[in-house]
C-alpha atoms as a PDB file:
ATOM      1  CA  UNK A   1      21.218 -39.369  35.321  1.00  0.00           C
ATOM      2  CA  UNK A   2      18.479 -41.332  33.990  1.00  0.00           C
ATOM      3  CA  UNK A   3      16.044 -40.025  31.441  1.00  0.00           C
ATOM      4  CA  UNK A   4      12.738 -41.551  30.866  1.00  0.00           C
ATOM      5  CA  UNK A   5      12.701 -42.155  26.466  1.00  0.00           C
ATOM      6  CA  UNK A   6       9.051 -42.774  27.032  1.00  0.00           C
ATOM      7  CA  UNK A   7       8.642 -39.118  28.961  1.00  0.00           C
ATOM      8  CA  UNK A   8      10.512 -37.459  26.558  1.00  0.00           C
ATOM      9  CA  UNK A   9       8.191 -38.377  23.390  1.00  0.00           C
ATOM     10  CA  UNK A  10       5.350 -37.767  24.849  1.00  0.00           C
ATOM     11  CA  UNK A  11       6.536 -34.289  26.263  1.00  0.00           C
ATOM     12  CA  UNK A  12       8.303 -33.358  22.860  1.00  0.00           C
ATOM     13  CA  UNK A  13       5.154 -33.990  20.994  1.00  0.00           C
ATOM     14  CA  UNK A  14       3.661 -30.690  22.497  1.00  0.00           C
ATOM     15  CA  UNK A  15       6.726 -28.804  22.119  1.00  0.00           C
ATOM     16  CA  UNK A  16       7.028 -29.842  18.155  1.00  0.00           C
ATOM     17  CA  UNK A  17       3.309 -29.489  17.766  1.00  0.00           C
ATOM     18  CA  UNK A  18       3.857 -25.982  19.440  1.00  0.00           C
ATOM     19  CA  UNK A  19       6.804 -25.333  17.248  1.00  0.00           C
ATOM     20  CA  UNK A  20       4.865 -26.230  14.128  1.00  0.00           C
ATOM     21  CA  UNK A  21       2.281 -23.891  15.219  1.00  0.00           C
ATOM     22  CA  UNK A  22       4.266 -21.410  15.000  1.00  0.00           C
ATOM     23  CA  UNK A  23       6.014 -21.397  12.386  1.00  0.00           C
ATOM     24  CA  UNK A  24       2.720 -21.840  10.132  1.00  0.00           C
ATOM     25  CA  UNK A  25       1.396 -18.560  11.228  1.00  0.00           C
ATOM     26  CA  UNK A  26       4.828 -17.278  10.700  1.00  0.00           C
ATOM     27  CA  UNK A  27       4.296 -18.449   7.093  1.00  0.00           C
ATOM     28  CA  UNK A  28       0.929 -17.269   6.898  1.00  0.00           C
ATOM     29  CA  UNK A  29       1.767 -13.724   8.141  1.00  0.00           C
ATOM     30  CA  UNK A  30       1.236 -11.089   5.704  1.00  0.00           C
ATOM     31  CA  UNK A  31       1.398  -7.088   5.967  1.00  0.00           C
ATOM     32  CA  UNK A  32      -1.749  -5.162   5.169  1.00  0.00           C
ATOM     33  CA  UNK A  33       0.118  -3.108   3.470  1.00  0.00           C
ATOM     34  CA  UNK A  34       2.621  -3.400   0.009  1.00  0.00           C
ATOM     35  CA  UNK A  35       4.649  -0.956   0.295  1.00  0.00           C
ATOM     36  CA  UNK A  36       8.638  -0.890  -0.505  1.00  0.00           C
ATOM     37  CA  UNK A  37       9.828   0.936   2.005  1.00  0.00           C
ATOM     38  CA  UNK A  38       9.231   0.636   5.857  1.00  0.00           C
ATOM     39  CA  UNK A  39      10.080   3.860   6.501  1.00  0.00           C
ATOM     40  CA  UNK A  40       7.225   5.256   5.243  1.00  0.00           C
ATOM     41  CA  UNK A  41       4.253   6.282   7.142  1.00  0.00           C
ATOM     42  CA  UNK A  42       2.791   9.040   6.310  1.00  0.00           C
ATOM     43  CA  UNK A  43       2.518  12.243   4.362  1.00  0.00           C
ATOM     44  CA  UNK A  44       5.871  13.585   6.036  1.00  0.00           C
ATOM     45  CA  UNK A  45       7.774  10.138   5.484  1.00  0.00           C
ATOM     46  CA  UNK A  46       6.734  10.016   1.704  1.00  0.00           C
ATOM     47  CA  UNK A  47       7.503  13.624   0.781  1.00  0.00           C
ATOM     48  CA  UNK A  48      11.195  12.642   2.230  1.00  0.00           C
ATOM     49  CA  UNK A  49      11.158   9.293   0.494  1.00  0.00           C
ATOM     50  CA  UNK A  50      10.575  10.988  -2.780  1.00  0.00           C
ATOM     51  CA  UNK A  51      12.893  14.042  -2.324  1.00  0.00           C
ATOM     52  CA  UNK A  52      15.667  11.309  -1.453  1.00  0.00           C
ATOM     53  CA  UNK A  53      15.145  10.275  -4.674  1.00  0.00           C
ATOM     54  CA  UNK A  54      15.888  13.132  -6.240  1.00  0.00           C
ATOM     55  CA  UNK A  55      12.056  14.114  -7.236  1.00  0.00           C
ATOM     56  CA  UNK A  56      10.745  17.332  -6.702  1.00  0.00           C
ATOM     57  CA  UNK A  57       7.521  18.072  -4.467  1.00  0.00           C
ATOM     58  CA  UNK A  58       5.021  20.459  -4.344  1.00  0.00           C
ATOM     59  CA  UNK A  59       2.001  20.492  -2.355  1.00  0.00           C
ATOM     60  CA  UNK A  60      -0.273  22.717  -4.449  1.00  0.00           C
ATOM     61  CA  UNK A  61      -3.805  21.786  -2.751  1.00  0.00           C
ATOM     62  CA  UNK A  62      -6.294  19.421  -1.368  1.00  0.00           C
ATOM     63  CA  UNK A  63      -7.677  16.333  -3.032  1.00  0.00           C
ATOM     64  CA  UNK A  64     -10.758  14.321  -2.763  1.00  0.00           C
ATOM     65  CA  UNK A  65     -12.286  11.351  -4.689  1.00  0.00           C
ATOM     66  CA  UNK A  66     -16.092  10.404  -4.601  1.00  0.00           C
ATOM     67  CA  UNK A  67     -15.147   7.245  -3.157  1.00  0.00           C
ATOM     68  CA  UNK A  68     -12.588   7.875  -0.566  1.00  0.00           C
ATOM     69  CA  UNK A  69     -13.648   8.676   2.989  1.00  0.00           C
ATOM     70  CA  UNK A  70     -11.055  11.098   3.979  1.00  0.00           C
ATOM     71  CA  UNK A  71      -9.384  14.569   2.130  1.00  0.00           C
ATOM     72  CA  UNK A  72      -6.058  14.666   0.487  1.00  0.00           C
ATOM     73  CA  UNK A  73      -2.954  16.706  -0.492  1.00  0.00           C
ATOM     74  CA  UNK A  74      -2.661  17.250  -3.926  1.00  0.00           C
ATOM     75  CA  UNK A  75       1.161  17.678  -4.794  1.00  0.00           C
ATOM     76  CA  UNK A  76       3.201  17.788  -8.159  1.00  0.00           C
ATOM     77  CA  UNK A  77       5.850  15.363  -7.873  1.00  0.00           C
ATOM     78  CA  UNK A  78       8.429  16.429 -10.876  1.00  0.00           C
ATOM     79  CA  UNK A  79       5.614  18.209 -12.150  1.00  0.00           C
ATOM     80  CA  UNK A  80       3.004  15.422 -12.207  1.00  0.00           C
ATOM     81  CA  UNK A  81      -0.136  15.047 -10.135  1.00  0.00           C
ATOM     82  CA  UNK A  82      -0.101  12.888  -7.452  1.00  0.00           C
ATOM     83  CA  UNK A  83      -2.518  12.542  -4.795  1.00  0.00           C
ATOM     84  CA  UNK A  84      -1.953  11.508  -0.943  1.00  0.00           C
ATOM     85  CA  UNK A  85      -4.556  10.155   1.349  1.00  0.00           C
ATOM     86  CA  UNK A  86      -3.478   9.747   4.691  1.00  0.00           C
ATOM     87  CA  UNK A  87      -5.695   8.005   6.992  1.00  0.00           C
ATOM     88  CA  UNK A  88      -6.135   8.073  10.504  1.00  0.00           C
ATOM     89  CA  UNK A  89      -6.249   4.653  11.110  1.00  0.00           C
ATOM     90  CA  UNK A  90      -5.529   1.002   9.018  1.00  0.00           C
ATOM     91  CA  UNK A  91      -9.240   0.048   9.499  1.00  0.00           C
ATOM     92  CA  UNK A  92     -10.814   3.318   7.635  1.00  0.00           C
ATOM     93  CA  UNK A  93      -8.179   2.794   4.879  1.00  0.00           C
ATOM     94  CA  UNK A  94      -8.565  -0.895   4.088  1.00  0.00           C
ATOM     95  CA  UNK A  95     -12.415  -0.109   3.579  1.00  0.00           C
ATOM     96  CA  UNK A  96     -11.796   2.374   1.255  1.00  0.00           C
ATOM     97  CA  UNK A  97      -9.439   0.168  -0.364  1.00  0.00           C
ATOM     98  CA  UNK A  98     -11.617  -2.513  -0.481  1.00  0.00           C
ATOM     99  CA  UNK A  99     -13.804  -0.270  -2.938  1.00  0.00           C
ATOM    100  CA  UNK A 100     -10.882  -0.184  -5.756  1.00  0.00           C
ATOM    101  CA  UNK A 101     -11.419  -2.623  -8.278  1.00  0.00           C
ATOM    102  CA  UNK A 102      -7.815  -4.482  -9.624  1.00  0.00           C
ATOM    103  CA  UNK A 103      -8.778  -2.394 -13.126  1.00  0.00           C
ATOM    104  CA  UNK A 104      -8.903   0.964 -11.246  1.00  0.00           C
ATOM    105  CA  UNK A 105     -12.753   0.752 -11.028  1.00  0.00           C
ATOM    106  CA  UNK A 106     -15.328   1.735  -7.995  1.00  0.00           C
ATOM    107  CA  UNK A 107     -18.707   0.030  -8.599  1.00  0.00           C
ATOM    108  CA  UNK A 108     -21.460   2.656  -9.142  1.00  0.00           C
ATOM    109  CA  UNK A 109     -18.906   5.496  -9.296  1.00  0.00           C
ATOM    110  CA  UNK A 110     -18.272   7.111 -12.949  1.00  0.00           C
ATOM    111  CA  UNK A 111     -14.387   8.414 -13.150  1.00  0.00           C
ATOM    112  CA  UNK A 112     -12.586  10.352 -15.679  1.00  0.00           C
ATOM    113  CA  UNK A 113      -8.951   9.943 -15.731  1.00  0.00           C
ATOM    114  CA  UNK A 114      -6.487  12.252 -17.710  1.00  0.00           C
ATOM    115  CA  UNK A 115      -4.003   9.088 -18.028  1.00  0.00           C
ATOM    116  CA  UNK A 116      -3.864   5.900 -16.165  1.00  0.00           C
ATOM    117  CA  UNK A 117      -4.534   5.520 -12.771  1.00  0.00           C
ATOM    118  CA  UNK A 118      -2.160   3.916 -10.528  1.00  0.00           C
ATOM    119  CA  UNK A 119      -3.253   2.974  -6.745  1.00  0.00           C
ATOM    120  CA  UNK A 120      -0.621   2.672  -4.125  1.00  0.00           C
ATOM    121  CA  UNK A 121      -0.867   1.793  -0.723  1.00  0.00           C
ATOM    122  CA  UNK A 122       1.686   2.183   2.295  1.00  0.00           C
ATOM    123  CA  UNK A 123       0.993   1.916   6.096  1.00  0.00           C
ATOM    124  CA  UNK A 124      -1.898   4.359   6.516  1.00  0.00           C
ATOM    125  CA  UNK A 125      -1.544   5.888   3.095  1.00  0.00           C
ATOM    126  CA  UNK A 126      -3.539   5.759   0.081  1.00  0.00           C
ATOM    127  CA  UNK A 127      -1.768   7.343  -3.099  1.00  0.00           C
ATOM    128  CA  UNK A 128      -3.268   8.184  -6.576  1.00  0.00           C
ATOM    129  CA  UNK A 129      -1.034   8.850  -9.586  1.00  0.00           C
ATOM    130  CA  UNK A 130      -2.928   9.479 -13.002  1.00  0.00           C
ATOM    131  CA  UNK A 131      -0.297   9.506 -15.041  1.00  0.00           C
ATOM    132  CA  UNK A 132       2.280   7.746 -17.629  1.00  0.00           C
ATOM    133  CA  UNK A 133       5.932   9.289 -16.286  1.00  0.00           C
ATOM    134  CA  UNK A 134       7.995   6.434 -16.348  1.00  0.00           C
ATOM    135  CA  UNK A 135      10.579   7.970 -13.350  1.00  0.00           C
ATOM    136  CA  UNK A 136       7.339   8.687 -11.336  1.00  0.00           C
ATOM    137  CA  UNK A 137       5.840   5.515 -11.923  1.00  0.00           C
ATOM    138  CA  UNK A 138       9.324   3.760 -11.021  1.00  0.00           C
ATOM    139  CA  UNK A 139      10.071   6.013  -7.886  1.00  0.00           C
ATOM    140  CA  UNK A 140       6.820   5.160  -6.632  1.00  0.00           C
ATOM    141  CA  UNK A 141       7.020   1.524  -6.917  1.00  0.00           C
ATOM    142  CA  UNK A 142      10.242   1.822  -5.322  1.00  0.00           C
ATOM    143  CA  UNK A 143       9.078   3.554  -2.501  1.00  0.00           C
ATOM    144  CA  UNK A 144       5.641   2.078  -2.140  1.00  0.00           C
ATOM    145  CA  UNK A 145       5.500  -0.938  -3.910  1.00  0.00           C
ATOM    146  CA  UNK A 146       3.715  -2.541  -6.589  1.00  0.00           C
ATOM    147  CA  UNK A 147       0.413  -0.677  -7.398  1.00  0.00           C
ATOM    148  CA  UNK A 148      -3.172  -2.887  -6.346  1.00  0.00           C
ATOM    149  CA  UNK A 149      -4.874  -1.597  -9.184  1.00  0.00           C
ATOM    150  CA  UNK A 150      -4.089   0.338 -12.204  1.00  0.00           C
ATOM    151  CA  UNK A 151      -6.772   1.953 -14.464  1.00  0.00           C
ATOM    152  CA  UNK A 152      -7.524   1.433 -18.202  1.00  0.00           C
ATOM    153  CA  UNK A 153      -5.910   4.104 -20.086  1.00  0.00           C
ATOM    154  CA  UNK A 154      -7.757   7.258 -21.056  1.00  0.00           C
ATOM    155  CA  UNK A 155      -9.609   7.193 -24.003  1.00  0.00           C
ATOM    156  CA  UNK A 156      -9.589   2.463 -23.863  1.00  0.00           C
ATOM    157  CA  UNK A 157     -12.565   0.830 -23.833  1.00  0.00           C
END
């Protein structure tokens, strides 16, 4: 069997330029959200997450902030406050998002924190933890990831 050497450079050059497509936008995908753990998703998901590691949970109310478009749960998590927006969709969620400054600040919005803010976000959650407890902070991270903004400490600057 003969095979053209001509044929086959010109026909590979499609396939590698096809292949180098996409592998690029494999390299250039990223996840909207930055959250730890896959598994969670939702209010549900998290309470579990957090209970696995051996926190404690208690929903003890709703929550709301000025800026955010939607009503949370409230819950003490080993005692702390922690707050838990859960969005009905990824699109609602990134615009809130988009509102948090890096420092914890939302232009034209005055907040008092007790603490130090720390902003999570996972799939369609939004999660607010004003405080300083190092095995909350670290479960969270865990769970969620790296917080995309974190507050000045009460009472700086």
């Amino acid at each position: 069997m003969f095979v053209n050497p001509v044929y086959c450079r010109i026909a590979s050059r499609p396939c590698l330029l096809f292949a180098l497509v996409c592998l690029l936008l494999l390299a250039n995908c990223q996840s909207t959200t930055s959250h730890g753990n896959s598994d969670v998703t939702n209010l549900v998901t998290l309470t579990d997450a957090l209970r696995r590691e051996g926190l404690t949970v208690m929903p003890v109310g709703a929550a709301s902030q000025p800026f955010l478009s939607v009503t949370g749960v409230q819950s003490e998590v080993n005692g702390e406050a922690v707050q838990i927006f859960e969005y009905a969709d990824n699109a609602t969620l990134q615009q809130d998002v988009a509102t948090i400054q890096p420092d914890g600040t939302v232009e034209g919005v005055a907040i008092s924190w007790t603490n130090r803010p720390h902003f999570y976000q996972a799939e369609r959650l939004l999660v607010i933890y004003d405080g300083r407890d190092e095995t909350v902070l670290r479960v969270l991270e865990k769970i969620l990831g790296a917080p995309f903004a974190v507050g000045a400490a009460a009472g700086a600057g």
